[in-house]
Structures are given as C-alpha cells and as structure tokens.
Protein backbone atom coordinates (compact mmCIF):
# COMPACT_ATOMS: atom_id res chain seq x y z
CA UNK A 1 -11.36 -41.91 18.39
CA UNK A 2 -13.04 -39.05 20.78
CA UNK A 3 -15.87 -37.06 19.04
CA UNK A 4 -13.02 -33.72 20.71
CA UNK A 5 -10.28 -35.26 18.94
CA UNK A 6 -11.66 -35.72 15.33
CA UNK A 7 -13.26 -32.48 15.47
CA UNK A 8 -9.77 -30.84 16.92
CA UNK A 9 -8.02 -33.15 13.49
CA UNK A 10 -10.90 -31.21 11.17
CA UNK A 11 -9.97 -27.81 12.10
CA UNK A 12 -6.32 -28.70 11.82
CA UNK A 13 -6.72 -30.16 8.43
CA UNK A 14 -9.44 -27.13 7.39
CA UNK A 15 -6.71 -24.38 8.52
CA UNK A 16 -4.18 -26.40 6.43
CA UNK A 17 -6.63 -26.06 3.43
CA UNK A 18 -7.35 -22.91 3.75
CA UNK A 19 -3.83 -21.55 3.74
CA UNK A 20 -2.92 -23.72 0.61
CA UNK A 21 -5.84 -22.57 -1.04
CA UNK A 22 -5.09 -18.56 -0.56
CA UNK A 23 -3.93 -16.56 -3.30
CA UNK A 24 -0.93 -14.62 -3.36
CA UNK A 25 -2.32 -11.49 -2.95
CA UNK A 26 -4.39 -13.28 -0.20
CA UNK A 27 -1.50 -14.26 1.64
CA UNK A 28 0.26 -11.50 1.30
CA UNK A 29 -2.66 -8.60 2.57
CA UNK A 30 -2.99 -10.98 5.36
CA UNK A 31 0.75 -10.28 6.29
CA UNK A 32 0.01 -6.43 6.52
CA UNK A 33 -3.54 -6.78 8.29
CA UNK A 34 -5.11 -5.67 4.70
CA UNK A 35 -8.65 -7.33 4.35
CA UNK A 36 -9.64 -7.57 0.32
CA UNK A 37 -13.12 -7.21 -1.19
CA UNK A 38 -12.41 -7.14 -5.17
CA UNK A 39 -14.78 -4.73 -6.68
CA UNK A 40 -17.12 -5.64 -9.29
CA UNK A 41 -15.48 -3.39 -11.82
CA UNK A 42 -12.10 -5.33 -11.43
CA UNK A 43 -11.32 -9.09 -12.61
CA UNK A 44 -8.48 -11.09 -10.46
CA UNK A 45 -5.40 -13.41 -11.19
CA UNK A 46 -5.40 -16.17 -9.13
CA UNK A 47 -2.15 -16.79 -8.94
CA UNK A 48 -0.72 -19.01 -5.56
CA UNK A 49 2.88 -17.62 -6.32
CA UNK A 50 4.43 -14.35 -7.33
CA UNK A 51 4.44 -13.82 -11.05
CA UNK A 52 5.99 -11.77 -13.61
CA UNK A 53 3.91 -9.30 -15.61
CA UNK A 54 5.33 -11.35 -18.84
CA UNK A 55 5.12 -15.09 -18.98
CA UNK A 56 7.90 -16.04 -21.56
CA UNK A 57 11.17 -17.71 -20.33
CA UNK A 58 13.53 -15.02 -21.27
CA UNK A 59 14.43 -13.58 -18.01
CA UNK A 60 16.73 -10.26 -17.53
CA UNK A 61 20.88 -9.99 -16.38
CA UNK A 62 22.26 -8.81 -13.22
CA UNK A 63 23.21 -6.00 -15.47
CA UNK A 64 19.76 -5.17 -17.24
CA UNK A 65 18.19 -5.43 -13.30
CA UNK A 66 20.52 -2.43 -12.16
CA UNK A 67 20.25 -0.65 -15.25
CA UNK A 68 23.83 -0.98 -16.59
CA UNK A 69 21.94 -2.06 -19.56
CA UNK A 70 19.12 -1.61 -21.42
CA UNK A 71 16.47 -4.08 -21.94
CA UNK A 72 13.32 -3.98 -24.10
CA UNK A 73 9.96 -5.76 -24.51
CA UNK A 74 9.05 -8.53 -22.52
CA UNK A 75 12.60 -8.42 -20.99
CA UNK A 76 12.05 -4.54 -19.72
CA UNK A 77 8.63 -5.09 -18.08
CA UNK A 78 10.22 -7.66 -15.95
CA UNK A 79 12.58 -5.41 -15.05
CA UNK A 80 10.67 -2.21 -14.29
CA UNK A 81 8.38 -4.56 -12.03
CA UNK A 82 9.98 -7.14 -10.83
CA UNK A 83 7.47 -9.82 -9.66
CA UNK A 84 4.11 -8.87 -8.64
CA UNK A 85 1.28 -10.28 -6.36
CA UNK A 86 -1.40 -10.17 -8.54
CA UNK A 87 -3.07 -8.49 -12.00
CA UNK A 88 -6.38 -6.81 -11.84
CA UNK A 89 -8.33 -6.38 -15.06
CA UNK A 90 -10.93 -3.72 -15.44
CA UNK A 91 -13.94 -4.33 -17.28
CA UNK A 92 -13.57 -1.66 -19.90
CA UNK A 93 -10.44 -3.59 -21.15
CA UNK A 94 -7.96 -0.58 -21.17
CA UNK A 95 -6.72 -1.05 -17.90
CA UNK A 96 -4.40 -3.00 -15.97
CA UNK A 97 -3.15 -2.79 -12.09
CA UNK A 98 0.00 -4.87 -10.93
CA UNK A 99 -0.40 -4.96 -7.25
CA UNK A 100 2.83 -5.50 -5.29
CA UNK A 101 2.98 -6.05 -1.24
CA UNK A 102 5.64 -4.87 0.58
CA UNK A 103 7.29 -7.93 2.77
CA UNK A 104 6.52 -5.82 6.14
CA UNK A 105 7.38 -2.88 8.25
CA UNK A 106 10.57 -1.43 6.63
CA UNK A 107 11.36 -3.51 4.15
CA UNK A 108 11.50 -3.80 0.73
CA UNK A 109 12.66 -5.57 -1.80
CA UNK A 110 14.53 -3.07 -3.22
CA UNK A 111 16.21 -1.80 0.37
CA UNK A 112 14.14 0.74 2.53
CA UNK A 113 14.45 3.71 4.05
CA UNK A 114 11.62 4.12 6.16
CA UNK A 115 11.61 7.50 7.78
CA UNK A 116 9.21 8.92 10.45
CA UNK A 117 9.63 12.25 8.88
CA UNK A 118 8.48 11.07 5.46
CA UNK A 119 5.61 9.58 6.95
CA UNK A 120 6.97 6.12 7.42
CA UNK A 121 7.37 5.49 3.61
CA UNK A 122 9.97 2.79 2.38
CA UNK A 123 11.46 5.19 -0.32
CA UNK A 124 13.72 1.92 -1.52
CA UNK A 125 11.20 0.49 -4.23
CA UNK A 126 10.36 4.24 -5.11
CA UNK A 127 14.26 4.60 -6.00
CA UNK A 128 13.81 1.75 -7.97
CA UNK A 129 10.89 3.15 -9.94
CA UNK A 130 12.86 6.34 -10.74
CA UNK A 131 15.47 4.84 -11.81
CA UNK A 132 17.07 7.20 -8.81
CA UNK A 133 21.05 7.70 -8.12
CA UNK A 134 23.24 4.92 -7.15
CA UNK A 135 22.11 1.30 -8.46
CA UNK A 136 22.01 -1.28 -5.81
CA UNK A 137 21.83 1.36 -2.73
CA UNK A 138 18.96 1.83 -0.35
CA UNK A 139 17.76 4.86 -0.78
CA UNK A 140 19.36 7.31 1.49
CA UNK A 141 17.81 9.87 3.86
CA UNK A 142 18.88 12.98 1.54
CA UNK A 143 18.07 10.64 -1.78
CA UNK A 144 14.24 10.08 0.32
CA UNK A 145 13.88 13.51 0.67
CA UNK A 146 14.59 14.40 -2.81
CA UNK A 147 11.87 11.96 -4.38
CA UNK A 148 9.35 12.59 -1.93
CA UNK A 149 9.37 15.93 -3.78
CA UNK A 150 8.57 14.21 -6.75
CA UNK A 151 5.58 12.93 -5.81
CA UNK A 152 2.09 13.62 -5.58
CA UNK A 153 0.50 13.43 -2.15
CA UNK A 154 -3.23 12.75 -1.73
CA UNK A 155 -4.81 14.36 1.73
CA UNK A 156 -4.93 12.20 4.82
CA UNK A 157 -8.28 12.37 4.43
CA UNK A 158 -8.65 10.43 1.17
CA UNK A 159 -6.14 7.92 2.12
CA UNK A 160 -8.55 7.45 5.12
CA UNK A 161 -11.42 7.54 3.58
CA UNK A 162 -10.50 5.15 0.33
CA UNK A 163 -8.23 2.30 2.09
CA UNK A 164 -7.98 3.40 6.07
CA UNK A 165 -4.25 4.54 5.16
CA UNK A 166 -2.39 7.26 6.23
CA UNK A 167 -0.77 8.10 3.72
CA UNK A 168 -1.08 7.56 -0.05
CA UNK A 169 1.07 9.23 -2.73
CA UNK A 170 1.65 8.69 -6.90
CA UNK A 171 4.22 9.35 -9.35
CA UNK A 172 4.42 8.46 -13.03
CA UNK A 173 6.10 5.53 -13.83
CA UNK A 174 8.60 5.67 -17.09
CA UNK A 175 8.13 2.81 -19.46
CA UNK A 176 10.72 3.68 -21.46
CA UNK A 177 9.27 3.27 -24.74
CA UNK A 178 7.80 -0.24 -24.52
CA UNK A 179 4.31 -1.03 -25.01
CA UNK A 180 2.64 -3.85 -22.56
CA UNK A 181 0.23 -6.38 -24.21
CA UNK A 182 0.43 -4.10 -27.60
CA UNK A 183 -1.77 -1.23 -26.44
CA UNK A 184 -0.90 -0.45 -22.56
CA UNK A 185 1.84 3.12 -22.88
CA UNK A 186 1.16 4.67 -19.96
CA UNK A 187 1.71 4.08 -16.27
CA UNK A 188 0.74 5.53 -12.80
CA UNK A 189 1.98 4.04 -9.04
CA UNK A 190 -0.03 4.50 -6.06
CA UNK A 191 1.56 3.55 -2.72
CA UNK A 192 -0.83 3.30 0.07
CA UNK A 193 0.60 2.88 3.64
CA UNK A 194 -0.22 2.67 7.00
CA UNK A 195 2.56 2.56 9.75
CA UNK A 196 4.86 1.61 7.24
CA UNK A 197 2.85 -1.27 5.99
CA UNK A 198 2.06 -0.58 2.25
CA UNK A 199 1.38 -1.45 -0.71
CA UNK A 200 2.04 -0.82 -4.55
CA UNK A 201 -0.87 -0.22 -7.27
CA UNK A 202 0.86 0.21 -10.60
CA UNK A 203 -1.62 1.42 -12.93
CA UNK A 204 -0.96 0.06 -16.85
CA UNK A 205 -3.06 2.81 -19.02
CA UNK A 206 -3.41 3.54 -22.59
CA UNK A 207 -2.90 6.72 -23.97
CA UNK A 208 -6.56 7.97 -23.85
CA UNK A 209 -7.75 5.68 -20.80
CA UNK A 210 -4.69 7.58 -18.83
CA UNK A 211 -7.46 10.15 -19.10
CA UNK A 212 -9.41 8.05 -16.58
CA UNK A 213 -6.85 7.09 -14.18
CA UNK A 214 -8.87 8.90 -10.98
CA UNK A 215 -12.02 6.98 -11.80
CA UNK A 216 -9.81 3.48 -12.14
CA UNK A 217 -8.69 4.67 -8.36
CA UNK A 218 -12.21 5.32 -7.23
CA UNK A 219 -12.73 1.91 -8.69
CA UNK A 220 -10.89 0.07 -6.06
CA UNK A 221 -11.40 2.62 -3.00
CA UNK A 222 -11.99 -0.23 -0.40
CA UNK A 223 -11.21 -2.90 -1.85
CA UNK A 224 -8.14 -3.21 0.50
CA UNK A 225 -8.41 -2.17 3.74
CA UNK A 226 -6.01 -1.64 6.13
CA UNK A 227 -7.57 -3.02 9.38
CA UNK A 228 -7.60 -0.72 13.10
C-alpha cells in the first residue's frame, strides 16, 4: 500500500473520529458557523445526543405538549423546554443555562416565522415560550409583531460586541410554579442571532441569584461566536 494512500485512509478515518467524537452542542454550533470557547466560569454536559433537562422516564402527552393540559414537576420542565443541546453549570452553583440550537435559517422546531422586518428572528419557539395564541400554529406575522413587543432588545452593539450577532433579545420565561433541581424558580431566555441563525440561552436562576443574571451573561460573552 502507497505511503499517499494510507495517509489519504488516516485522514478519512481521523475525520470519521472526529465527528463521532463531537458533542451535541459541538455539532450543532458547527451547523450555524458558531465557534465555542467554554469559559472558565461555566462547566459543560457532554452529551453526544439531545437531552431533556429531566432524566426520569416519565415523558409528557400530545395534550400536556400543546398545553391542553397541565403538567407539573419533572413532566412540566420537559415540556417548557423540550430537548436541549447542552447544560452549562456555573461555578457559584446557583445557576443553570439550557442551550438550544436552532436547526438553521428559518426553522424551528416549534414552526418559524422569520421576518426581515423583525430582524430575521424565528418568532415560532418564542410563541412557544409564551405560551402565545393558537397551539400548534407558527407564529403569524401579526402574532410576531405582538411578542416582539414583549421583549427586551439589547443594542446592536452588544450583540456585536458579546457573540458577533446582530441581534440579541430576552424575555422572562414562566415556570409555572415548579421548582428545577429543588432550588432553581426563576428563568431568563436570551436569543442571539445572526442572519437568522440563532440560538437559545435559557437561564435557570434562583430567587436571589436572578439578581445576577447580567453578570451570568457577561460570563459567557464569547464563548459562542458567530463566525464573518
């Protein structure tokens, strides 16, 4: 065998490797031309697969998923979040972030509705999170307009400056009542985009780390990075 042709079977077999060996979240950034450097504050799952935010077997209905009826506990969380790409730790122990990707460039997994005048968001998965009008409907252009009243919208600057995004925006997220992990009450979403590639940072607080939430953003400004 040619010195070329085991080298060219190396590469072939280190590619393979490589892409087996990539995390979730890995995999996933890669899809939206996101580079990752995990900050030192943060700790990493290293999941291969999409996960749940619970682990137990007891998974929710059709019905509890579109909100014609109410779920609790372990059952809600999976629910409110469907599955997730990864779960970053912080180092003080009171915080949490689920990160979710977006598949790609309009889409969703909860419909989309990307609009060039709402600066290319994919208000679908924001429905979700609001629990907004009709269950099971993309969000539609006057249903867009109405949440992207609701929520908060960081300067271009910052997005810039923090992840190379264009846009970045956060809402509150409503657990309903239920309590992650015994202690975690309080949530916040950040969705960072770039020509309608995003993606989701649900923050899981308690309710006197929710006092910190900007310095748990600071926290991870660069650690994704939207590539030019």
């Amino acid at each position: 065998m040619s010195n070329k042709l085991v080298l060219l079977l190396f590469l072939s077999f280190t590619g393979v490797s490589n892409a087996l060996g990539q995390t979730a979240l890995e995999k996933a950034m890669k899809r939206i031309n996101v580079s990752l450097n995990i900050p030192s504050a943060f700790s990493v799952t290293q999941n291969k697969e999409l996960i749940f935010v619970t682990q137990d077997s007891i998974f929710p209905t059709i019905k509890q998923v579109y909100n014609f009826e109410p779920s609790y506990g372990s059952t809600a969380f999976k629910v409110i979040f469907g599955t997730i790409h990864s779960i970053f730790t912080h180092k003080d122990g009171v915080c949490l972030v689920f990160v979710f990707v977006s598949p790609g460039k309009g889409g969703s997994d909860f419909g989309n509705a990307g609009l060039n005048a709402l600066n290319n968001l994919n208000f679908g998965r924001i429905k979700h999170d609001f629990r907004y009008g009709k269950p099971m409907d993309s969000a539609s252009e006057s249903e867009s307009v109405e949440l992207n009243s609701m929520l908060t919208h960081y300067p271009k600057e910052q997005a810039q400056k923090m992840f190379n995004a264009n846009v970045m925006v956060m809402y509150p997220l409503n657990l309903r009542g239920n309590v992650y992990k015994d202690k975690y009450t309080r949530s916040r979403a950040v969705v960072v985009n770039k020509d309608g590639l995003e993606f989701y940072l649900y923050f899981m607080m308690t309710d006197s780390s929710v006092n910190n939430f900007d310095n748990y953003l600071n926290d991870l400004s660069k650690a994704f990075w939207f590539k030019d």
